[in-house]
Structure formats: C-alpha cells, structure tokens
C-alpha atoms as a PDB file:
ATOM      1  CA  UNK A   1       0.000   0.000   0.000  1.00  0.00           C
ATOM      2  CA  UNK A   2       2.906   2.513   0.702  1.00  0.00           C
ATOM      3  CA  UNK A   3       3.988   1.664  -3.109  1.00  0.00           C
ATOM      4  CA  UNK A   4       0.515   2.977  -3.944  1.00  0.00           C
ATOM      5  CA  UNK A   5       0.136   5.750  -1.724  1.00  0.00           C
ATOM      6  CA  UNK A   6       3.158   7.419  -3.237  1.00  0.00           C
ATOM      7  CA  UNK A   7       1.691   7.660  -6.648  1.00  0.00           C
ATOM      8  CA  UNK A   8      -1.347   9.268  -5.040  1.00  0.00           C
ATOM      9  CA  UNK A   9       0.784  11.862  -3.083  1.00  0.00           C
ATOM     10  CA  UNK A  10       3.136  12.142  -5.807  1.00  0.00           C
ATOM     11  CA  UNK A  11       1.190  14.779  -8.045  1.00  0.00           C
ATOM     12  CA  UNK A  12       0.402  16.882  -5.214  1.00  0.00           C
ATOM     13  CA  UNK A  13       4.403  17.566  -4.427  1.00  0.00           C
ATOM     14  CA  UNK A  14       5.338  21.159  -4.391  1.00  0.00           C
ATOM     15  CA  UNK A  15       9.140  20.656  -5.211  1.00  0.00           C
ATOM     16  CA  UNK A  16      11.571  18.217  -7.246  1.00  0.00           C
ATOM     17  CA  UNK A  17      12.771  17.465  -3.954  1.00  0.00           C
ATOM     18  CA  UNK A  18       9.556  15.906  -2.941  1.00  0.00           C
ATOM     19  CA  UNK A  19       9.031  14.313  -6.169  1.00  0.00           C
ATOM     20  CA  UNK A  20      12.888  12.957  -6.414  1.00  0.00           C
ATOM     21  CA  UNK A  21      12.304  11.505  -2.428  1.00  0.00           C
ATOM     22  CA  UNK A  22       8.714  10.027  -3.273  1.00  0.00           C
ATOM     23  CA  UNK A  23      10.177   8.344  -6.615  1.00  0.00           C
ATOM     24  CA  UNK A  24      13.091   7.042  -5.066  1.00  0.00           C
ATOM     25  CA  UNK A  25      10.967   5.319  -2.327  1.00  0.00           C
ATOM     26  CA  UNK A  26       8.523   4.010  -4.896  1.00  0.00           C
ATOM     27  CA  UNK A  27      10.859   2.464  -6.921  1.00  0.00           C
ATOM     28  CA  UNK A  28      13.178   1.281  -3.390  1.00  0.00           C
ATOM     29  CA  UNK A  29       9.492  -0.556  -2.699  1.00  0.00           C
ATOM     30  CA  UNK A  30       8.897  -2.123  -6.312  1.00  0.00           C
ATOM     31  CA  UNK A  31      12.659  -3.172  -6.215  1.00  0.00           C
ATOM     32  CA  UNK A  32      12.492  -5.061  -3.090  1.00  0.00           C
ATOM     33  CA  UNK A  33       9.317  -6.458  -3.595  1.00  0.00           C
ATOM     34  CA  UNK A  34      10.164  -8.005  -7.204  1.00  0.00           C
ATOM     35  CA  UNK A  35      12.462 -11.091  -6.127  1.00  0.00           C
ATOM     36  CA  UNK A  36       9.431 -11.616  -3.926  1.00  0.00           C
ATOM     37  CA  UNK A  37       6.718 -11.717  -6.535  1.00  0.00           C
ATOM     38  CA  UNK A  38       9.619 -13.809  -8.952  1.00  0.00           C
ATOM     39  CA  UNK A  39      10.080 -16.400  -5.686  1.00  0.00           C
ATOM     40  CA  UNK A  40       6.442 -17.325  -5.277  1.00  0.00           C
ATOM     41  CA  UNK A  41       5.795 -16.899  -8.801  1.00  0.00           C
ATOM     42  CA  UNK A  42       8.694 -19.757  -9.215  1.00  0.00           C
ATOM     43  CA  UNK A  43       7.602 -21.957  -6.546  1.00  0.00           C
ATOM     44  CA  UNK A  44       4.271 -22.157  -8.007  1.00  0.00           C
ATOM     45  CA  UNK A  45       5.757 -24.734 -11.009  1.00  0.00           C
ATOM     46  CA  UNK A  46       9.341 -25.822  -9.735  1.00  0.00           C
ATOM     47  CA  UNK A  47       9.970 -27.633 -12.919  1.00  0.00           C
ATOM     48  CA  UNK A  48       9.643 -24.768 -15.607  1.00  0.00           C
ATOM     49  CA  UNK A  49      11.658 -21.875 -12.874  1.00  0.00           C
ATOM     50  CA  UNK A  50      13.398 -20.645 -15.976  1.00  0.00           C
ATOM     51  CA  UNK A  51      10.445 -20.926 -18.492  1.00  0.00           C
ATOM     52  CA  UNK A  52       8.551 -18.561 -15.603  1.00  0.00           C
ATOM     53  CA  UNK A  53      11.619 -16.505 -15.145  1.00  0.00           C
ATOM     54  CA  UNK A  54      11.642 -15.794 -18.958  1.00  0.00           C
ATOM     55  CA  UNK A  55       7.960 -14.836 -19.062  1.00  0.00           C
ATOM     56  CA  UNK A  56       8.167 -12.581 -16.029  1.00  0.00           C
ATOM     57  CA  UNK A  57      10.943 -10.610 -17.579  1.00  0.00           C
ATOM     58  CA  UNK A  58       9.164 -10.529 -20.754  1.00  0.00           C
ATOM     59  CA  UNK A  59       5.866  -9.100 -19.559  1.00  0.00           C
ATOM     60  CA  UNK A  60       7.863  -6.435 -17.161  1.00  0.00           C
ATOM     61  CA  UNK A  61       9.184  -5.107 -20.311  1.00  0.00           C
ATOM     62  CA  UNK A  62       6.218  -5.204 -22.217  1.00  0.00           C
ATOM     63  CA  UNK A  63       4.846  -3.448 -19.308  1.00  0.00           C
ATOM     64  CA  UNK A  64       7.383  -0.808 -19.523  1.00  0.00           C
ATOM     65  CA  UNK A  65       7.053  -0.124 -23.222  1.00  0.00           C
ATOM     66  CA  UNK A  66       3.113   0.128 -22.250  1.00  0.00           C
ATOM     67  CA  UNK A  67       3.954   2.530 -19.816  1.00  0.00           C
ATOM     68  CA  UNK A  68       6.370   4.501 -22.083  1.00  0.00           C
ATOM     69  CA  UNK A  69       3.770   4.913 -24.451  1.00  0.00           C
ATOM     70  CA  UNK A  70       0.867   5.608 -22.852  1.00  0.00           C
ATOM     71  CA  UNK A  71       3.191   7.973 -20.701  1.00  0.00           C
ATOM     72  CA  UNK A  72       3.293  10.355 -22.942  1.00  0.00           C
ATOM     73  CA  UNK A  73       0.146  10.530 -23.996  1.00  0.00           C
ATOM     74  CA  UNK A  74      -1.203  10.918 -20.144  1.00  0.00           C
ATOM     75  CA  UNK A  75       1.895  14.081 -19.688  1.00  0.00           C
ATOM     76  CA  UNK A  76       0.380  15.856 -23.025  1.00  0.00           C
ATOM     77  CA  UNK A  77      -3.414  15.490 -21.601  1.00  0.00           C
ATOM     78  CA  UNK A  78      -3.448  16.142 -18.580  1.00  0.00           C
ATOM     79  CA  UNK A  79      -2.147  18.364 -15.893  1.00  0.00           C
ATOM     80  CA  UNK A  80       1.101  17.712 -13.991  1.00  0.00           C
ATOM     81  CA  UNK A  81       1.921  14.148 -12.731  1.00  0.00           C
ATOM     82  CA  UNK A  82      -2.206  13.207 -12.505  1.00  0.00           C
ATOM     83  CA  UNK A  83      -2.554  11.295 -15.403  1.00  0.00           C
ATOM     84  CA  UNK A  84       0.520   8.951 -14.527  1.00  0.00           C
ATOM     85  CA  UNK A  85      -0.243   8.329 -11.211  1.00  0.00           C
ATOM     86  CA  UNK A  86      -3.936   7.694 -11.938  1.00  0.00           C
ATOM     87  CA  UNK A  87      -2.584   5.029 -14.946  1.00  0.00           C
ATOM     88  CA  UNK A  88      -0.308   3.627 -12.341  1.00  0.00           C
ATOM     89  CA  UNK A  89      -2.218   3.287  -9.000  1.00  0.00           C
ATOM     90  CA  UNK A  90      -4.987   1.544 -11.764  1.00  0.00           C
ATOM     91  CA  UNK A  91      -2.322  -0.805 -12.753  1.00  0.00           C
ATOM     92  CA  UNK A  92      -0.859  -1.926  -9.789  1.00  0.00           C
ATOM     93  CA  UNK A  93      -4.667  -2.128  -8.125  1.00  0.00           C
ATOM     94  CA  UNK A  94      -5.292  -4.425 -11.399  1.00  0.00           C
ATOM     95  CA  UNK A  95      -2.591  -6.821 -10.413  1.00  0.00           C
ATOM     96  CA  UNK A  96      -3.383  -6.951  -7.076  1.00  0.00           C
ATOM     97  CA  UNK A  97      -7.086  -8.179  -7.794  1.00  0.00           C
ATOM     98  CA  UNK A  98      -5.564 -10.805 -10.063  1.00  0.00           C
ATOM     99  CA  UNK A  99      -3.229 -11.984  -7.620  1.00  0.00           C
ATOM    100  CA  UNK A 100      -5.807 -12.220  -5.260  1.00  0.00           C
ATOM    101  CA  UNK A 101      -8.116 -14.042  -7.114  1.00  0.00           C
ATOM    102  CA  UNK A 102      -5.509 -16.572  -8.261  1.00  0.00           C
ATOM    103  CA  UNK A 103      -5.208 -17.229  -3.929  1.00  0.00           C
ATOM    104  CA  UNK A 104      -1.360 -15.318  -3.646  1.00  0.00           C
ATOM    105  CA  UNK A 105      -2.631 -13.865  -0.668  1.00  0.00           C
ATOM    106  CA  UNK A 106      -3.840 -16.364   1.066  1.00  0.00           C
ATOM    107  CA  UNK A 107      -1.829 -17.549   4.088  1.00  0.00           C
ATOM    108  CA  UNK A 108      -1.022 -21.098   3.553  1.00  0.00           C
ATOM    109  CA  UNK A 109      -2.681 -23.600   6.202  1.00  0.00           C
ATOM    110  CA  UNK A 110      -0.722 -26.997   7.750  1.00  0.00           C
END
C-alpha cells in the first residue's frame, strides 16, 4: 500500500525534492518487492523456474514499453503528474485483484 500511496501523493508535491524523495521510495518498494513476486511466482511450477523466469521478464518489459507509451500521452493530456499516477495506482490495483483471485494472498494452512 505505501507503493501505492506514493503515486497518489506524488502529483500533489510542491518541489523536485519531494518528487525525487517520493520516486526514489517508490521504486526502493517495487525493487524489493520483485524477487518476492519472482520467488512465489517460481515456486508455483518448480519444474519450468526458468520458463517462468523468462515470461516474467518478458511481460515487465512489455509493461514498460506500455507505460512509455501511454506515458506520454497521459503528460500531453493532462495536468502535472495526474494522469501517470492515476494510470499507475490503476495498474498496480489491477494486479493486485488478479493476484488475489488466483489465492497469492492467502496464508497457507498446515
């Protein structure tokens, strides 16, 4: 939630010192959390770890290229840092639904 919640503060900073902090703890979060997601991601088919570890990769840089170009088109429309954040706090809600739905969440029972 504190990856989200930076987003949603993010457009509302009143210096590039604020923005520069809030970015470099957003992407701190997303950077720590990634082996995470790659672990449980991995452990969910322990024979294909490198088939999943390709795929992952793939789709984070397909996600970037989305992001790139829809980036630009959000900066030109709308004002400041809104559209961005808006895309992005959509996004990472959208994952977290369909992680939850596939049971990631879930603590595991003995």
């Amino acid at each position: 939630m504190l990856f989200i919640t930076g987003y949603i503060v993010l457009p509302f900073s009143t210096s590039i010192i604020m923005v520069t902090v809030i970015l470099a703890l957003i992407y701190f979060i997303g950077d720590a959390i990634f082996p995470l997601f790659m672990s449980t991601l991995q452990a969910r088919t322990p024979q294909a770890r490198g088939s999943m570890s390709s795929l992952t990769n793939a789709a984070m840089y397909l996600g970037e290229a989305i992001g790139g170009m829809f980036g630009g088109l959000l900066i030109n429309n709308f004002t400041g840092f809104f559209g961005i954040s808006f895309f992005t706090v959509s996004g990472v809600l959208l994952a977290m639904l369909l992680y939850a739905q596939q049971g990631y969440f879930k603590q595991k029972t003995k």
